[in-house]
N, C-alpha and C. Protein backbone atom coordinates (compact mmCIF):
# COMPACT_ATOMS: atom_id res chain seq x y z
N UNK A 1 102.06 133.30 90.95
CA UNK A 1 100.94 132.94 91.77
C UNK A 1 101.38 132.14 92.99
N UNK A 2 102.37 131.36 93.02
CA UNK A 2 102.92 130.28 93.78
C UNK A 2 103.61 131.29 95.11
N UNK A 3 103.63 131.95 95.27
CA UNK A 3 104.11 132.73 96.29
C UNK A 3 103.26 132.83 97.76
N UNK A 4 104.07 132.89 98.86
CA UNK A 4 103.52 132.99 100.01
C UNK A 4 102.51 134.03 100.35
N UNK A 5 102.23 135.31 99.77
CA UNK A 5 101.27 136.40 99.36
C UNK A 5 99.84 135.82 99.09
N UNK A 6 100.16 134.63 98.43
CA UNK A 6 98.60 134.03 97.68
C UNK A 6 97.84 132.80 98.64
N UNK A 7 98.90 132.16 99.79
CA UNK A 7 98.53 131.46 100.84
C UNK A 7 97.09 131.68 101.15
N UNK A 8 96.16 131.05 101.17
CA UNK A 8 95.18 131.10 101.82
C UNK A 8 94.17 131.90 100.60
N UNK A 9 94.02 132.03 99.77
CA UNK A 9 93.64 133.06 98.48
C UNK A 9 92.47 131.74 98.48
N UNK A 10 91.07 132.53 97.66
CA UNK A 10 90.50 131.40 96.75
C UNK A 10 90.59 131.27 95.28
N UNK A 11 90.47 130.40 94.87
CA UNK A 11 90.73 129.99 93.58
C UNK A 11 89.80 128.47 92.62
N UNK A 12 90.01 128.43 91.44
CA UNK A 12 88.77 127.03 91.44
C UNK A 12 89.48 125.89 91.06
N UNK A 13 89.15 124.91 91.77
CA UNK A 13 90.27 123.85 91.38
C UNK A 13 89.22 122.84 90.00
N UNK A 14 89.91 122.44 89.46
CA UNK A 14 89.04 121.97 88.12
C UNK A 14 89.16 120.49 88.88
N UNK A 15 88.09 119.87 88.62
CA UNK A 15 87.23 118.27 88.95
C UNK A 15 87.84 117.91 87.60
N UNK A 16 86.61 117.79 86.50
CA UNK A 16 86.79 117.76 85.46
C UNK A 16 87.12 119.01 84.27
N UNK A 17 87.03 118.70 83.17
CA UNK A 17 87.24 119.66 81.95
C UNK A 17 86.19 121.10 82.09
N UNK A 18 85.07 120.64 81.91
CA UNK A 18 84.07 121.88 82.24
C UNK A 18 83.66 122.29 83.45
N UNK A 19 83.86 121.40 84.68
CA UNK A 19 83.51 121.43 86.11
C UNK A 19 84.83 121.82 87.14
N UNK A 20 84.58 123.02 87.81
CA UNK A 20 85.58 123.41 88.72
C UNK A 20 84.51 123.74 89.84
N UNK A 21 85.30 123.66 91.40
CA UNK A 21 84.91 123.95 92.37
C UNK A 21 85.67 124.69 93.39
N UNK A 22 85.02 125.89 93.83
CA UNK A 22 85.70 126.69 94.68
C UNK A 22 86.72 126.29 95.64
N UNK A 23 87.81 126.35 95.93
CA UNK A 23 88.95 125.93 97.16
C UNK A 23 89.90 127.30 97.35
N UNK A 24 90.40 127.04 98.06
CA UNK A 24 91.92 127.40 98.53
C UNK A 24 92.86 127.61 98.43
N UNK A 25 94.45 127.82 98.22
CA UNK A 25 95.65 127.27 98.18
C UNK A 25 95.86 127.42 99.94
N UNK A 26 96.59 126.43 100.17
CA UNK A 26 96.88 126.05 101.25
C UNK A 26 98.25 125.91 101.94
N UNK A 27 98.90 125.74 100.44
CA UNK A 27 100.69 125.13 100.77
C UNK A 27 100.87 125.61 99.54
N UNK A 28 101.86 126.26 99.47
CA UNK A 28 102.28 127.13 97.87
C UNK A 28 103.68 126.44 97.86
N UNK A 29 104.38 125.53 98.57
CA UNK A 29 105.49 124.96 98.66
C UNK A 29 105.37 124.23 97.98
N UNK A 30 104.56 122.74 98.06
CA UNK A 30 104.31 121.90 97.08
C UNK A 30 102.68 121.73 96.44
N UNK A 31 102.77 121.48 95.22
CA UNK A 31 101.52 121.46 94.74
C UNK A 31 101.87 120.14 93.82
N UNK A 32 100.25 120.07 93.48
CA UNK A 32 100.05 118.89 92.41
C UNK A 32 99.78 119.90 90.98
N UNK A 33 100.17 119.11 89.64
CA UNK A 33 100.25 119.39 88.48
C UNK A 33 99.85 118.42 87.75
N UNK A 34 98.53 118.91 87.12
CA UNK A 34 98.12 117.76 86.05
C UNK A 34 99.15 117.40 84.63
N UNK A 35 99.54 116.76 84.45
CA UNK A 35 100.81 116.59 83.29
C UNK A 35 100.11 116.29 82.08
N UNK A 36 98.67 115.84 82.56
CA UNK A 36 97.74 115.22 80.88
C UNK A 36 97.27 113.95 81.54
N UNK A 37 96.45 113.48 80.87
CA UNK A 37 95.10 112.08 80.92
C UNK A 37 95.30 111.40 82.59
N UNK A 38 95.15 112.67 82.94
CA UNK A 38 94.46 112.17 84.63
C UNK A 38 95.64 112.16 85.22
N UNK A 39 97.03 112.02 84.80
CA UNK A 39 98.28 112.00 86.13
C UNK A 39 98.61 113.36 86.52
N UNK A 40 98.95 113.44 87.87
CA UNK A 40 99.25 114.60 88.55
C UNK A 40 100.72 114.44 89.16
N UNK A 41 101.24 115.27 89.24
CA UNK A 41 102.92 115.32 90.29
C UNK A 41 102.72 116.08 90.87
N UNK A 42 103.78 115.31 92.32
CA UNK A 42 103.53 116.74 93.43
C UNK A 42 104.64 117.36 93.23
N UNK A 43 105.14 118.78 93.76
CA UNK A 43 106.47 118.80 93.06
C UNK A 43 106.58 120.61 93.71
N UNK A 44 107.48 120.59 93.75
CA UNK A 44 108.66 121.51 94.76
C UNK A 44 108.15 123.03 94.18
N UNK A 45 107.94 124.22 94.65
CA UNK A 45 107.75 125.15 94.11
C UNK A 45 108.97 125.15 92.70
N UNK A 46 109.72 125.30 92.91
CA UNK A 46 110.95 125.51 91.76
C UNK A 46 110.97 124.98 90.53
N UNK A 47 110.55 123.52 90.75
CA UNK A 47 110.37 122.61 89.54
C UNK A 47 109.26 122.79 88.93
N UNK A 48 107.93 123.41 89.69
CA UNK A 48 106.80 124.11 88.72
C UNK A 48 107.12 125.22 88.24
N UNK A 49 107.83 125.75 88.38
CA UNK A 49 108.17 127.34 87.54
C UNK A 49 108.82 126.83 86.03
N UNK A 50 110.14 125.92 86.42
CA UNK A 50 110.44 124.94 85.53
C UNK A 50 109.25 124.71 83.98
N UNK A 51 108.53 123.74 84.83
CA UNK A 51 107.54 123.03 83.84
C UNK A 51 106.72 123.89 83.56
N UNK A 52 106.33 124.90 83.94
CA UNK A 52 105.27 125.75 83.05
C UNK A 52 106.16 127.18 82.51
N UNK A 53 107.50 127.17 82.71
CA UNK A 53 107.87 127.96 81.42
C UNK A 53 107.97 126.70 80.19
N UNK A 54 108.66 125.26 80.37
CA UNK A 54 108.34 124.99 79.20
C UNK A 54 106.72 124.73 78.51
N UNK A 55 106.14 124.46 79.15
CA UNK A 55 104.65 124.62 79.15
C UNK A 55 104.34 125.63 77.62
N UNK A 56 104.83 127.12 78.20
CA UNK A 56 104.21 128.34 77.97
C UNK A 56 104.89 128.46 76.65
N UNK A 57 106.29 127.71 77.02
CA UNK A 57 106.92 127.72 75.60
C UNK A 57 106.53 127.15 74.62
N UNK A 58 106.39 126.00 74.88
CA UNK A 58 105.56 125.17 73.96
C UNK A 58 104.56 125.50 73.41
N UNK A 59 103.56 126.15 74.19
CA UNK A 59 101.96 126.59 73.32
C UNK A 59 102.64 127.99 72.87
N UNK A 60 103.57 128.87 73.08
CA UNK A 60 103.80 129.99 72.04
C UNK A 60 104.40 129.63 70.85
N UNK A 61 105.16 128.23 70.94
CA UNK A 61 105.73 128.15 69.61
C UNK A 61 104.79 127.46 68.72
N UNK A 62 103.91 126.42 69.15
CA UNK A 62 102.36 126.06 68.26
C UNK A 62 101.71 127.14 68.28
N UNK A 63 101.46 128.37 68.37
CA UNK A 63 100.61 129.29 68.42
C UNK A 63 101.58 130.12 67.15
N UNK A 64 102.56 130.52 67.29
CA UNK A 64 103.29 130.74 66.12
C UNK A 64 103.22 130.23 64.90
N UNK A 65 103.48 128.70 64.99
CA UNK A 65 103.00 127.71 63.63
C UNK A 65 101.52 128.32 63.44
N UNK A 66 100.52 128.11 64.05
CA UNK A 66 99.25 128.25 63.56
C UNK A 66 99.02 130.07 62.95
N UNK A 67 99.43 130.43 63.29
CA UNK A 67 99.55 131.93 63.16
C UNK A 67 99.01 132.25 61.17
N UNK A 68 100.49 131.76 60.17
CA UNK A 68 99.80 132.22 59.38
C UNK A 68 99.06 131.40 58.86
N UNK A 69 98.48 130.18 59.21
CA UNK A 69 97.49 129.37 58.28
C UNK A 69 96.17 129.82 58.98
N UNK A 70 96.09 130.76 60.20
CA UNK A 70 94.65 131.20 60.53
C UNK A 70 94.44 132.76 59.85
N UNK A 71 95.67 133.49 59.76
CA UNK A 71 95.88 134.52 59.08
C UNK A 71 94.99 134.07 57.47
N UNK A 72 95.87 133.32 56.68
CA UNK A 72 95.30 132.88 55.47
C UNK A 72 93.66 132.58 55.38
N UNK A 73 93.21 131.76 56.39
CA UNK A 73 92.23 131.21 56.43
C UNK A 73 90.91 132.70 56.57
N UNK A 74 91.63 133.53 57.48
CA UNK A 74 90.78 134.82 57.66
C UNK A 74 90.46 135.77 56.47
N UNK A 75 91.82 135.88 55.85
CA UNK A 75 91.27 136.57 54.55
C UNK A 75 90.52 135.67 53.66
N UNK A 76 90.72 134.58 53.35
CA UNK A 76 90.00 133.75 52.52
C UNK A 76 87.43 134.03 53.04
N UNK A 77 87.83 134.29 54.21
CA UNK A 77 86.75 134.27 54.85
C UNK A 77 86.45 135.38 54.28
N UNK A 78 87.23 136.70 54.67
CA UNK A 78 86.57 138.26 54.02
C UNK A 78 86.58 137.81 52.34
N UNK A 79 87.09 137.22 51.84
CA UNK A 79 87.17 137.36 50.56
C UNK A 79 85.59 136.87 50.38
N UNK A 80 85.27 135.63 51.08
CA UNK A 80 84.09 134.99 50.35
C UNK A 80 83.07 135.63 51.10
N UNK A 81 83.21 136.50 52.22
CA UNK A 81 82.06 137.45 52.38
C UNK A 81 81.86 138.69 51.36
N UNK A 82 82.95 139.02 50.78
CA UNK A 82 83.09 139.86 49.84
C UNK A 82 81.68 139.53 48.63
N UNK A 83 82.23 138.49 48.62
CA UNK A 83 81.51 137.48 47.27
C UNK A 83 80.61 137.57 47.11
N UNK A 84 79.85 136.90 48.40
CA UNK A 84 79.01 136.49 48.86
C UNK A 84 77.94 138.00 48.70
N UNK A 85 78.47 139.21 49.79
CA UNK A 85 77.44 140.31 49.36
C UNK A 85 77.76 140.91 47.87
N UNK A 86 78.42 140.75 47.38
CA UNK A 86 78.09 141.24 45.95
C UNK A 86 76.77 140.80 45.19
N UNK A 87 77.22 139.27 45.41
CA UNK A 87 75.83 138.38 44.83
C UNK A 87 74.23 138.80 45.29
N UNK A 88 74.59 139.40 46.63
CA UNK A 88 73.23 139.47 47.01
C UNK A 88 72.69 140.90 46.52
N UNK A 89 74.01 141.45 46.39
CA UNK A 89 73.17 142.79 45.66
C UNK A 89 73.02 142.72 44.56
């Protein structure tokens, strides 16, 4: 996205958590990056490519962990819908 192609593009910049408002990119050279609880860095195209592969890494490898305990949790669900319409018939 960070590329000179997307200069001038619109996009929504988030205010808060549920609230975003229409803008711009303006400078794809440096941008700000929310890091978590309100701090932002400004920071070099290069070093954001950086931080959001580990980013991406990070939520694929918690997404992995969670994997089979939502797996488990899903059949447990068909099972007790199973149940559940038997009883009702």
């Amino acid at each position: 996205m960070l590329n000179k192609n997307n200069e001038g593009k619109e996009l929504l910049v988030p205010l808060t958590s549920p609230m975003h408002v229409p803008g711009k990119l303006h400078n794809v050279e440096h941008v700000l990056i929310d890091v978590g609880t309100g701090y932002y860095v400004k920071n070099e195209n290069e070093d954001d490519k950086d931080f959001f592969k580990r980013k991406i890494d990070f939520f694929t490898k918690q997404m992995e962990k969670m994997q089979p305990a939502l797996q488990e949790k899903h059949a447990m669900k068909q099972a007790l819908m199973e149940m559940m319409s038997q009883k009702i018939q």
